[in-house]
PDB file of N, CA and C in Angstrom:
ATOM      1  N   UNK A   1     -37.120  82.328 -40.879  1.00  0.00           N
ATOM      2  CA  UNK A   1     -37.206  81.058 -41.544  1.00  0.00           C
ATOM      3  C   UNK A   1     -38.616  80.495 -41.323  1.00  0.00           C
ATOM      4  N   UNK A   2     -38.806  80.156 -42.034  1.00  0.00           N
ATOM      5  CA  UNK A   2     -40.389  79.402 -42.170  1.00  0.00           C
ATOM      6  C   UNK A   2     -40.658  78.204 -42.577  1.00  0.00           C
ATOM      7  N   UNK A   3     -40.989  77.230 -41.797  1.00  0.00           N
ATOM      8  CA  UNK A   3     -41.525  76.352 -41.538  1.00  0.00           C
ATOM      9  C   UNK A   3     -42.236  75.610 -42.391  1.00  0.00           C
ATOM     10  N   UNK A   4     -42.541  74.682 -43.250  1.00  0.00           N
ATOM     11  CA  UNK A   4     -43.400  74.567 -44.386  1.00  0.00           C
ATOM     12  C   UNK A   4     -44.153  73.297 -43.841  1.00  0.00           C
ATOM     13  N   UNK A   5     -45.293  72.687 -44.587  1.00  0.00           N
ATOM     14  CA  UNK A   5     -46.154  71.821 -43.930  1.00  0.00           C
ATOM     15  C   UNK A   5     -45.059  70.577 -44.188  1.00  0.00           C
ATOM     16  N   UNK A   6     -44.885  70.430 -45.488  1.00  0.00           N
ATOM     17  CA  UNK A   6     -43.874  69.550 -45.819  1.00  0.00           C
ATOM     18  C   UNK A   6     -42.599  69.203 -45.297  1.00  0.00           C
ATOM     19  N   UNK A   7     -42.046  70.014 -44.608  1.00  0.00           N
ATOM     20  CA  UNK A   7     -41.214  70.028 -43.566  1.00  0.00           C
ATOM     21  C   UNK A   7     -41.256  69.374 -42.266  1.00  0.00           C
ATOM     22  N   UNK A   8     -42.422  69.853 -42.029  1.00  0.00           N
ATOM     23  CA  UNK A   8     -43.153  69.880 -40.561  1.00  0.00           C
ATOM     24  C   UNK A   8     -43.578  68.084 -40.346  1.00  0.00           C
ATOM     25  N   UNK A   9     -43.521  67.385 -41.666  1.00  0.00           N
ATOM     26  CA  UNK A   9     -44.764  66.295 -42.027  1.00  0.00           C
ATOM     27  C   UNK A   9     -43.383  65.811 -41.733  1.00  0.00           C
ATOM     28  N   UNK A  10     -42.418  66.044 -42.573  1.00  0.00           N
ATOM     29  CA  UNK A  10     -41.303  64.968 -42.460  1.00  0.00           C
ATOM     30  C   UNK A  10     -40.503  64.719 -40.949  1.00  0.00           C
ATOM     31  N   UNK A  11     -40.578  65.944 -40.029  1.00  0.00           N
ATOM     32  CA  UNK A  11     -39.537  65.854 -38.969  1.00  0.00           C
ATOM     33  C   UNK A  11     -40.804  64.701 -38.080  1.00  0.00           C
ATOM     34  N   UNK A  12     -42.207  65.303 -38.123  1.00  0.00           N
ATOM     35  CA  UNK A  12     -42.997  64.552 -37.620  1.00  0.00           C
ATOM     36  C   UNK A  12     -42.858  62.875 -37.972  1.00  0.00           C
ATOM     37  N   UNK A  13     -42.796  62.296 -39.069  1.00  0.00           N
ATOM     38  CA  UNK A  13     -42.552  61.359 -39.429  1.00  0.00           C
ATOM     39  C   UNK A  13     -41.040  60.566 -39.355  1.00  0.00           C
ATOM     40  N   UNK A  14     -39.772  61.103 -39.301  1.00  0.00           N
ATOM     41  CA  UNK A  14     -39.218  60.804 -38.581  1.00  0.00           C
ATOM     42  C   UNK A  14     -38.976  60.516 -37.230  1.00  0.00           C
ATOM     43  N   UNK A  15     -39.681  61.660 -36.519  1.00  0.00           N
ATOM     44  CA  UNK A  15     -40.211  61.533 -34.800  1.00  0.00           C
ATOM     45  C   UNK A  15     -40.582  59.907 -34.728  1.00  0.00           C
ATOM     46  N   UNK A  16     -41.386  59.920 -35.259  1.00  0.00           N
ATOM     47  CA  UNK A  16     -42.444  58.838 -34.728  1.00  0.00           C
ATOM     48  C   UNK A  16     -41.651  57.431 -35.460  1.00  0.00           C
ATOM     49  N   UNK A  17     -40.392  57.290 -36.482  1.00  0.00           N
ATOM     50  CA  UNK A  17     -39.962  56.687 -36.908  1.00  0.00           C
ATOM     51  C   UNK A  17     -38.725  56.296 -35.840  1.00  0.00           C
ATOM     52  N   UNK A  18     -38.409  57.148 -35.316  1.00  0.00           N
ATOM     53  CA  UNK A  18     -37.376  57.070 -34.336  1.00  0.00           C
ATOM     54  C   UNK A  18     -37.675  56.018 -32.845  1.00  0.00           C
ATOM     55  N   UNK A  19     -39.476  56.430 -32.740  1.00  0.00           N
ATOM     56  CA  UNK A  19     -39.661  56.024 -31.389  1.00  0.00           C
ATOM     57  C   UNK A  19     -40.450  54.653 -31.141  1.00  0.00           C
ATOM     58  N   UNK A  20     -41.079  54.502 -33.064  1.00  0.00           N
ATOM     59  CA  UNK A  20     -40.943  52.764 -33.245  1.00  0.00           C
ATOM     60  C   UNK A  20     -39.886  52.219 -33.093  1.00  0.00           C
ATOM     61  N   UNK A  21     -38.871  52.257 -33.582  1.00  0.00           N
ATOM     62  CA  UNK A  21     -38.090  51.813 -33.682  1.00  0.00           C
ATOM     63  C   UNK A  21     -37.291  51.571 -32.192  1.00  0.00           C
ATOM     64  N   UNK A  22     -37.130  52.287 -31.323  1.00  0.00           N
ATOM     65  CA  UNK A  22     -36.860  52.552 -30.021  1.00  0.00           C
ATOM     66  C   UNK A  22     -37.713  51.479 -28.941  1.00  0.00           C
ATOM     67  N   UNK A  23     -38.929  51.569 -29.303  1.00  0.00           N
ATOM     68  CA  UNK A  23     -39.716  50.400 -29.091  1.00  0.00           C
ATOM     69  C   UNK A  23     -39.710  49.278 -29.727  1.00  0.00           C
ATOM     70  N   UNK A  24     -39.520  48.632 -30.391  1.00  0.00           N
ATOM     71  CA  UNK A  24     -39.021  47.879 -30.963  1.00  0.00           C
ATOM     72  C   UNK A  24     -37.959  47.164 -30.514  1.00  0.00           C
ATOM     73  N   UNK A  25     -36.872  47.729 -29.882  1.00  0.00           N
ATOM     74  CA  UNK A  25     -35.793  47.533 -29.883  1.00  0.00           C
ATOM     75  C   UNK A  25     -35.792  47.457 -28.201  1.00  0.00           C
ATOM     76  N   UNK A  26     -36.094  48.556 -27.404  1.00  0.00           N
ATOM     77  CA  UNK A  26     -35.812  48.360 -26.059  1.00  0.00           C
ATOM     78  C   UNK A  26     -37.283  48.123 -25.261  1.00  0.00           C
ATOM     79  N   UNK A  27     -38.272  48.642 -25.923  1.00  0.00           N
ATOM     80  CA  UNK A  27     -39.266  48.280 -25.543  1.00  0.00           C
ATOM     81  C   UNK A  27     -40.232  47.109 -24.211  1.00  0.00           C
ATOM     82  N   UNK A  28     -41.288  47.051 -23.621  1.00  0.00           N
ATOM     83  CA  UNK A  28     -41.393  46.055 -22.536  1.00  0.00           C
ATOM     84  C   UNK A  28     -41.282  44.672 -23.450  1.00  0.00           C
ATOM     85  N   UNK A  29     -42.416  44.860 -24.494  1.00  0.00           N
ATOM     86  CA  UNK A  29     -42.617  43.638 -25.526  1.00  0.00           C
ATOM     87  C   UNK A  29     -41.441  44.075 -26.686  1.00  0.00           C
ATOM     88  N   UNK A  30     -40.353  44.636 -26.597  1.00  0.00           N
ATOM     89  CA  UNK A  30     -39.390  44.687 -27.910  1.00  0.00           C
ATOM     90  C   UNK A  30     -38.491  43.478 -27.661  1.00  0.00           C
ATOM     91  N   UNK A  31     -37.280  43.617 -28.834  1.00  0.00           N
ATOM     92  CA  UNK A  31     -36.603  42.228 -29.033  1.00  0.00           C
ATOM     93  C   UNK A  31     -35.497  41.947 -27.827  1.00  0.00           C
ATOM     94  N   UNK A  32     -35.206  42.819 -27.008  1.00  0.00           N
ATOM     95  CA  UNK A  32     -34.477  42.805 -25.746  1.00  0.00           C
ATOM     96  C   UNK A  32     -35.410  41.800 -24.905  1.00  0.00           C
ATOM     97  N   UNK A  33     -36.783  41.904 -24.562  1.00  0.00           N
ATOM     98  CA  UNK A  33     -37.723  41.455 -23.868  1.00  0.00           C
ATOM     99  C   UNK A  33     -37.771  40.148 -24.236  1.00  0.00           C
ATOM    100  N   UNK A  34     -37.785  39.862 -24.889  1.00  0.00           N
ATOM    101  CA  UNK A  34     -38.109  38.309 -25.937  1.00  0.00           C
ATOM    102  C   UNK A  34     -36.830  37.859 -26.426  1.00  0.00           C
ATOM    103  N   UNK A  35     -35.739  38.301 -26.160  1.00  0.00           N
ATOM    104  CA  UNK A  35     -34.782  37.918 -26.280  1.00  0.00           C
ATOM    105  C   UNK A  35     -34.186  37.012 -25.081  1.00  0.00           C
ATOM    106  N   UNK A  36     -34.408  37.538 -24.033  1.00  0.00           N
ATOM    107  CA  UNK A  36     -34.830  37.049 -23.086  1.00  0.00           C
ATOM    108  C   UNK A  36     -35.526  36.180 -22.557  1.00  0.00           C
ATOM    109  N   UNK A  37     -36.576  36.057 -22.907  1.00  0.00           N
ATOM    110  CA  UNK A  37     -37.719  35.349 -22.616  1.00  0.00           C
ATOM    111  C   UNK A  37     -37.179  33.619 -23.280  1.00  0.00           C
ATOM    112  N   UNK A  38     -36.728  33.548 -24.478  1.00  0.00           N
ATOM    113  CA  UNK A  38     -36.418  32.844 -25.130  1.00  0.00           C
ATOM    114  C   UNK A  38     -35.288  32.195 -24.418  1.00  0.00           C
ATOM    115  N   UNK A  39     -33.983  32.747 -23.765  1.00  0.00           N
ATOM    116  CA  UNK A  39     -33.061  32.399 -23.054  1.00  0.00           C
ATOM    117  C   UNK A  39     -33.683  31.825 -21.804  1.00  0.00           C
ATOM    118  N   UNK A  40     -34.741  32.057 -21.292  1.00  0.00           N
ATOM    119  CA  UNK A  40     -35.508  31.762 -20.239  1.00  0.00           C
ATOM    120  C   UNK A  40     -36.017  30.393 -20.145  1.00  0.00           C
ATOM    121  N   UNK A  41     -36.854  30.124 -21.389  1.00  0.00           N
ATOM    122  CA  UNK A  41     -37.010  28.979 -22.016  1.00  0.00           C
ATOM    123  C   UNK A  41     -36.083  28.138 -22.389  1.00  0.00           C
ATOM    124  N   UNK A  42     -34.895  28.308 -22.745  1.00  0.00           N
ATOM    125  CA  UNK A  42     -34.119  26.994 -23.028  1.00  0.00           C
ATOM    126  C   UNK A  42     -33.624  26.877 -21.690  1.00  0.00           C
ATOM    127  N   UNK A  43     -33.853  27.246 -20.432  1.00  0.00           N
ATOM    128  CA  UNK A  43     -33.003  27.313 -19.077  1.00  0.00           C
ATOM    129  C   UNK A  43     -33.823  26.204 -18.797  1.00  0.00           C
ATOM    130  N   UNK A  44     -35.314  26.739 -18.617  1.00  0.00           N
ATOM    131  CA  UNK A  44     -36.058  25.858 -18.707  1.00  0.00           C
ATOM    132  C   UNK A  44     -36.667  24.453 -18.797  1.00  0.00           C
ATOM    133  N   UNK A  45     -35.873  24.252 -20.081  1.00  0.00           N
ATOM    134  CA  UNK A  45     -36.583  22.927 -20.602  1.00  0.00           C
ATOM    135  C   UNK A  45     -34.762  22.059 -20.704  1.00  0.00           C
ATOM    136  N   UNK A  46     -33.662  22.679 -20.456  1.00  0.00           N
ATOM    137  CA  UNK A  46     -32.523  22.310 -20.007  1.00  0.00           C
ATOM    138  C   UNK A  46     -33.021  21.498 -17.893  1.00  0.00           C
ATOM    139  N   UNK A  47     -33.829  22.426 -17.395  1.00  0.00           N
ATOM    140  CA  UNK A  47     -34.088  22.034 -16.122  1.00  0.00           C
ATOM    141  C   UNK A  47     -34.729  20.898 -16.070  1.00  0.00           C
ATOM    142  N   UNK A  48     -35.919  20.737 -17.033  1.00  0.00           N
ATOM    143  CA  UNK A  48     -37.146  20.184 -17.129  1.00  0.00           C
ATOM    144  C   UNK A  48     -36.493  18.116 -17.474  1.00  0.00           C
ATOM    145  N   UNK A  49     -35.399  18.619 -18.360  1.00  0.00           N
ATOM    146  CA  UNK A  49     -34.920  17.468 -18.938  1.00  0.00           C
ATOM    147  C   UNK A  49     -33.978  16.949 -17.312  1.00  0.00           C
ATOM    148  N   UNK A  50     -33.270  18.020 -16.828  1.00  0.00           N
ATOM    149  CA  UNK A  50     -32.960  17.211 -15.400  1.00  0.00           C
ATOM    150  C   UNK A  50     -33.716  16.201 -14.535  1.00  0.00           C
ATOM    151  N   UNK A  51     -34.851  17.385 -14.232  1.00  0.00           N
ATOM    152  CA  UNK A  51     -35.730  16.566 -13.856  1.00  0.00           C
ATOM    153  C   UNK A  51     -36.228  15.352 -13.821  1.00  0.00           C
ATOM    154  N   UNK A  52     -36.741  15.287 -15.182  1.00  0.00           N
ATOM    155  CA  UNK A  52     -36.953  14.027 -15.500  1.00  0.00           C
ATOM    156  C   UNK A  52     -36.062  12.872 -15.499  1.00  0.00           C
ATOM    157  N   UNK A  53     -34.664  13.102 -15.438  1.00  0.00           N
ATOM    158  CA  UNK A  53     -33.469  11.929 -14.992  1.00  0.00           C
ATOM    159  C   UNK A  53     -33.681  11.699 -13.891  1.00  0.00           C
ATOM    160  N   UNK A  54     -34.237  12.611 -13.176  1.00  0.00           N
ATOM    161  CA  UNK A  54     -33.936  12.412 -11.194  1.00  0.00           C
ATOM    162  C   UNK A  54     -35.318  11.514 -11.605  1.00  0.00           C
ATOM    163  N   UNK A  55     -36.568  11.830 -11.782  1.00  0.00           N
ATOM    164  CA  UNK A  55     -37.841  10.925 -11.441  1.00  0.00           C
ATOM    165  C   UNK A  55     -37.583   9.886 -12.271  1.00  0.00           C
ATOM    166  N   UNK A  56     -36.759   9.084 -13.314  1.00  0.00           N
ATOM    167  CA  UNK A  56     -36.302   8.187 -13.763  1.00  0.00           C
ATOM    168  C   UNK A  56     -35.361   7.084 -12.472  1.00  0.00           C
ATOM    169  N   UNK A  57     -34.530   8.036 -12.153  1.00  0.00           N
ATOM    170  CA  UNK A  57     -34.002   7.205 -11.152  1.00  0.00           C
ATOM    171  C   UNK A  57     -34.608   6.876 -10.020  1.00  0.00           C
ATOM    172  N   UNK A  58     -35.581   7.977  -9.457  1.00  0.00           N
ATOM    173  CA  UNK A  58     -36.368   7.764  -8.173  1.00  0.00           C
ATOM    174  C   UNK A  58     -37.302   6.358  -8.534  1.00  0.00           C
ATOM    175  N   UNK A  59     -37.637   6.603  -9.374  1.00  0.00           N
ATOM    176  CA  UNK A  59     -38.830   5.346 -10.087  1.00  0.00           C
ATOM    177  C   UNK A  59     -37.969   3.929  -9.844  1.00  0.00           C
ATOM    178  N   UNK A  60     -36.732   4.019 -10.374  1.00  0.00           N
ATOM    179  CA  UNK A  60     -35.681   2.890 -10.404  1.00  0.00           C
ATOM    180  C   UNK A  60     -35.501   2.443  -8.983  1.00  0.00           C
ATOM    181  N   UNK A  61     -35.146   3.698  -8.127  1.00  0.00           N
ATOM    182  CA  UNK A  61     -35.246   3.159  -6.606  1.00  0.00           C
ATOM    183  C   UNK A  61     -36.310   2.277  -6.533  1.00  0.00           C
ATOM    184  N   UNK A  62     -37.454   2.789  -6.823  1.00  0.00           N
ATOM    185  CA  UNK A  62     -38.796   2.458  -5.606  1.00  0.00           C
ATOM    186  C   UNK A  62     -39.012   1.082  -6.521  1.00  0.00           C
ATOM    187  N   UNK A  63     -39.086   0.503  -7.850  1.00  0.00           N
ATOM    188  CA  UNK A  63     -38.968  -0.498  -8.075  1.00  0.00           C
ATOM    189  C   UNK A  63     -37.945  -1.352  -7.332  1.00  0.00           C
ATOM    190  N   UNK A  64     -36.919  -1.393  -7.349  1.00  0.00           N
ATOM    191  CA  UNK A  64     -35.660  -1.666  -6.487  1.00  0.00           C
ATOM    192  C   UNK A  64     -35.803  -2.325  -4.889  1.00  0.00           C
ATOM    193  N   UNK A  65     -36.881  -1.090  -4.411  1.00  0.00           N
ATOM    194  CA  UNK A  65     -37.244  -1.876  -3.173  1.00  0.00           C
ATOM    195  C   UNK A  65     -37.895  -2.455  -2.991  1.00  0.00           C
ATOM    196  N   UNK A  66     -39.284  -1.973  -3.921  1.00  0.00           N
ATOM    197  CA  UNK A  66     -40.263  -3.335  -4.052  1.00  0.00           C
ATOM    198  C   UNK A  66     -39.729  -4.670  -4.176  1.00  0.00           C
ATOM    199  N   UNK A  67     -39.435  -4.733  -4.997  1.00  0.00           N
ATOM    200  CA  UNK A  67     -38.581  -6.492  -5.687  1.00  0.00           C
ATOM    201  C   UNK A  67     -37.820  -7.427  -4.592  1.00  0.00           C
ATOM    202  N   UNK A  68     -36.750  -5.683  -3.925  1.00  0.00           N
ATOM    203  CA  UNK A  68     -35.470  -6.576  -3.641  1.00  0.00           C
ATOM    204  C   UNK A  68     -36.151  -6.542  -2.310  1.00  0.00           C
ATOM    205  N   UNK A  69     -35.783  -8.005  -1.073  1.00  0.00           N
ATOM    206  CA  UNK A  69     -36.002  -7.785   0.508  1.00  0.00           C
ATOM    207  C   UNK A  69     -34.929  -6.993   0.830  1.00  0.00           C
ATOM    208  N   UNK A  70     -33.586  -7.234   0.429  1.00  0.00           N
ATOM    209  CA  UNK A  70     -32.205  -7.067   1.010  1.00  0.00           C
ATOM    210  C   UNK A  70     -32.307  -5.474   0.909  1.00  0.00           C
ATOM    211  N   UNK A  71     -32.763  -4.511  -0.436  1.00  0.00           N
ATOM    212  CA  UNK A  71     -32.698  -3.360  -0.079  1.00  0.00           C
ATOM    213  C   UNK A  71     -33.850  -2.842   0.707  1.00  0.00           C
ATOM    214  N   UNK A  72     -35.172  -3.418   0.855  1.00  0.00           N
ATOM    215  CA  UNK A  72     -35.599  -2.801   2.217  1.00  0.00           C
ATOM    216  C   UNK A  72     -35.030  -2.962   3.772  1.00  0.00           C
ATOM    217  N   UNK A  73     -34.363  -4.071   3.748  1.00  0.00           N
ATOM    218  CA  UNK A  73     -34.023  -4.571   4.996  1.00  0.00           C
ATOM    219  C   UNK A  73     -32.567  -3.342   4.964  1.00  0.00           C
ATOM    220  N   UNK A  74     -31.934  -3.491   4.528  1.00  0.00           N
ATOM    221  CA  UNK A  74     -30.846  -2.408   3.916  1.00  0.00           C
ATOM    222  C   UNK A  74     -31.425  -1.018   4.974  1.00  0.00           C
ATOM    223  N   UNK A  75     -32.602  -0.471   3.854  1.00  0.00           N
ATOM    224  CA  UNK A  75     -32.905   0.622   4.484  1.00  0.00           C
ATOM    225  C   UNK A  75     -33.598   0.518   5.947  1.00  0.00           C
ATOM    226  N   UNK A  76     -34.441   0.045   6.375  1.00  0.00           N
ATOM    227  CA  UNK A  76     -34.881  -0.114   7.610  1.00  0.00           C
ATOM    228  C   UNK A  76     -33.279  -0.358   8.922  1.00  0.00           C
ATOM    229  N   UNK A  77     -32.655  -0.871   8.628  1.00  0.00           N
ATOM    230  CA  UNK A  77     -31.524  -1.005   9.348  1.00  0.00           C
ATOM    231  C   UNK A  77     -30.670   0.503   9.390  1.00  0.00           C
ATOM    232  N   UNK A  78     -30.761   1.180   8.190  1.00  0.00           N
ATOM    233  CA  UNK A  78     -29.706   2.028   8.272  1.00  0.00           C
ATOM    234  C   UNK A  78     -30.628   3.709   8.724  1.00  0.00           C
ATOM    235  N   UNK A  79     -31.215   3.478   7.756  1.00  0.00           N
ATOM    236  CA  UNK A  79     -32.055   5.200   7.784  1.00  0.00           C
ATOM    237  C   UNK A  79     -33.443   4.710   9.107  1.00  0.00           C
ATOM    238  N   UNK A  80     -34.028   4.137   9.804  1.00  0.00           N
ATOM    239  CA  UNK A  80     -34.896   3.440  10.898  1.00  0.00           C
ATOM    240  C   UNK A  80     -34.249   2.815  11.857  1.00  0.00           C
ATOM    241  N   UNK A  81     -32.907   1.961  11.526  1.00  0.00           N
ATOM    242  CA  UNK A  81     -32.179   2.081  13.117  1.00  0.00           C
ATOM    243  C   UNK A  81     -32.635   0.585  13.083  1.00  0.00           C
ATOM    244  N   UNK A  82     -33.416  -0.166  12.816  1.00  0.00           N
ATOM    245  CA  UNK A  82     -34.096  -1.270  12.887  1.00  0.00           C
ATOM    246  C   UNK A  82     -33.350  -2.447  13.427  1.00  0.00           C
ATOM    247  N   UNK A  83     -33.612  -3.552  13.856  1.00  0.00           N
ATOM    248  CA  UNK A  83     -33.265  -4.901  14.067  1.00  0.00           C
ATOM    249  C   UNK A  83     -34.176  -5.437  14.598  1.00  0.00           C
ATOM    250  N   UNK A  84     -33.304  -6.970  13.984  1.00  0.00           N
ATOM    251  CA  UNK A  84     -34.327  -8.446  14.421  1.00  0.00           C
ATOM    252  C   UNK A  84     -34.571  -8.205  15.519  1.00  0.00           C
ATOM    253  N   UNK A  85     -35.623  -8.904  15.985  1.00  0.00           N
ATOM    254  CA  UNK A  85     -36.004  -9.293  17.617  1.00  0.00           C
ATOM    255  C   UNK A  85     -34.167  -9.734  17.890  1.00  0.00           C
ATOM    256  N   UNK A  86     -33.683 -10.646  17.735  1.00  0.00           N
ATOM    257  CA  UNK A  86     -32.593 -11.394  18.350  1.00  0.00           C
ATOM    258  C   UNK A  86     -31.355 -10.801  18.164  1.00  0.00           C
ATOM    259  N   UNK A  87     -31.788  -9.743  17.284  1.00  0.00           N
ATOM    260  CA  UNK A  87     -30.265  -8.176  17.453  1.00  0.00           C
ATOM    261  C   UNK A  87     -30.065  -7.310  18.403  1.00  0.00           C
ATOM    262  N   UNK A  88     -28.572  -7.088  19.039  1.00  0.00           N
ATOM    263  CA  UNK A  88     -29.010  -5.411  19.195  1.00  0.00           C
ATOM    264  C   UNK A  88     -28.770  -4.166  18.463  1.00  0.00           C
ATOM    265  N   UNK A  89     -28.995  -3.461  18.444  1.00  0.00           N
ATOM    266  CA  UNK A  89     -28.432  -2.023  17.526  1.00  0.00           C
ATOM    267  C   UNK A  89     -27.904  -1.138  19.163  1.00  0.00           C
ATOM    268  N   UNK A  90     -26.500  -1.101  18.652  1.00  0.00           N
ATOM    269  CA  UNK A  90     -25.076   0.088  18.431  1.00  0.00           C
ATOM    270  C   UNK A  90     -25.611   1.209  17.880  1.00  0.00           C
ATOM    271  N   UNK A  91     -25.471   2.190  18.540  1.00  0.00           N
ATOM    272  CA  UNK A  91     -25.575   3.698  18.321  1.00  0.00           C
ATOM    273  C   UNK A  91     -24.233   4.702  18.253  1.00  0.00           C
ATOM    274  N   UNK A  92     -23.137   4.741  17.390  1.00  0.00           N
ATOM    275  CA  UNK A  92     -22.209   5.621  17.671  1.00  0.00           C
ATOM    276  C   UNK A  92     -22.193   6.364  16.888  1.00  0.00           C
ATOM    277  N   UNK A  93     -22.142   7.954  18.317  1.00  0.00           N
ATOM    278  CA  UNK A  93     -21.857   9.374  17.790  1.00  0.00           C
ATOM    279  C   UNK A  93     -20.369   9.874  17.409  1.00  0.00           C
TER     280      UNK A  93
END
């Protein structure tokens, strides 16, 4: 059996049709890769939007204490242990 160029051109061209495509598909940069990447990104900017609620509220705190005396005095008493000169502070473990 013999082989013809035309033959030869086509299996070649399928070859190489097979292994675009293969790349393409499973490839480092194919659509598996970036399929991915994309899922990565909405994780992302799903996180990003958390975020930004927490530094919304942190902001809300720290205004909060500025303003209010009662919530600094609040905190100095509880998280510092604090009291007036004319208090004492109770310690129970």
């Amino acid at each position: 059996m013999i082989i013809t160029k035309q033959l030869l051109l086509r299996m070649f061209l399928v070859g190489e049709l097979c292994t675009v495509g293969f790349l393409f598909i499973c490839g480092p940069q194919g659509f598996f890769a970036v399929r991915a990447v994309y899922k990565e990104h909405a994780a992302l900017l799903i996180k990003i939007a958390q975020e930004e609620e927490e530094v919304k509220l942190l902001k809300k705190r720290i205004d909060e204490w500025v303003k209010n005396d009662f919530y600094k005095e609040k905190i100095a008493r509880e998280n510092l242990q604090m009291a007036r000169p004319e208090e004492q502070v109770y310690v129970l473990n």
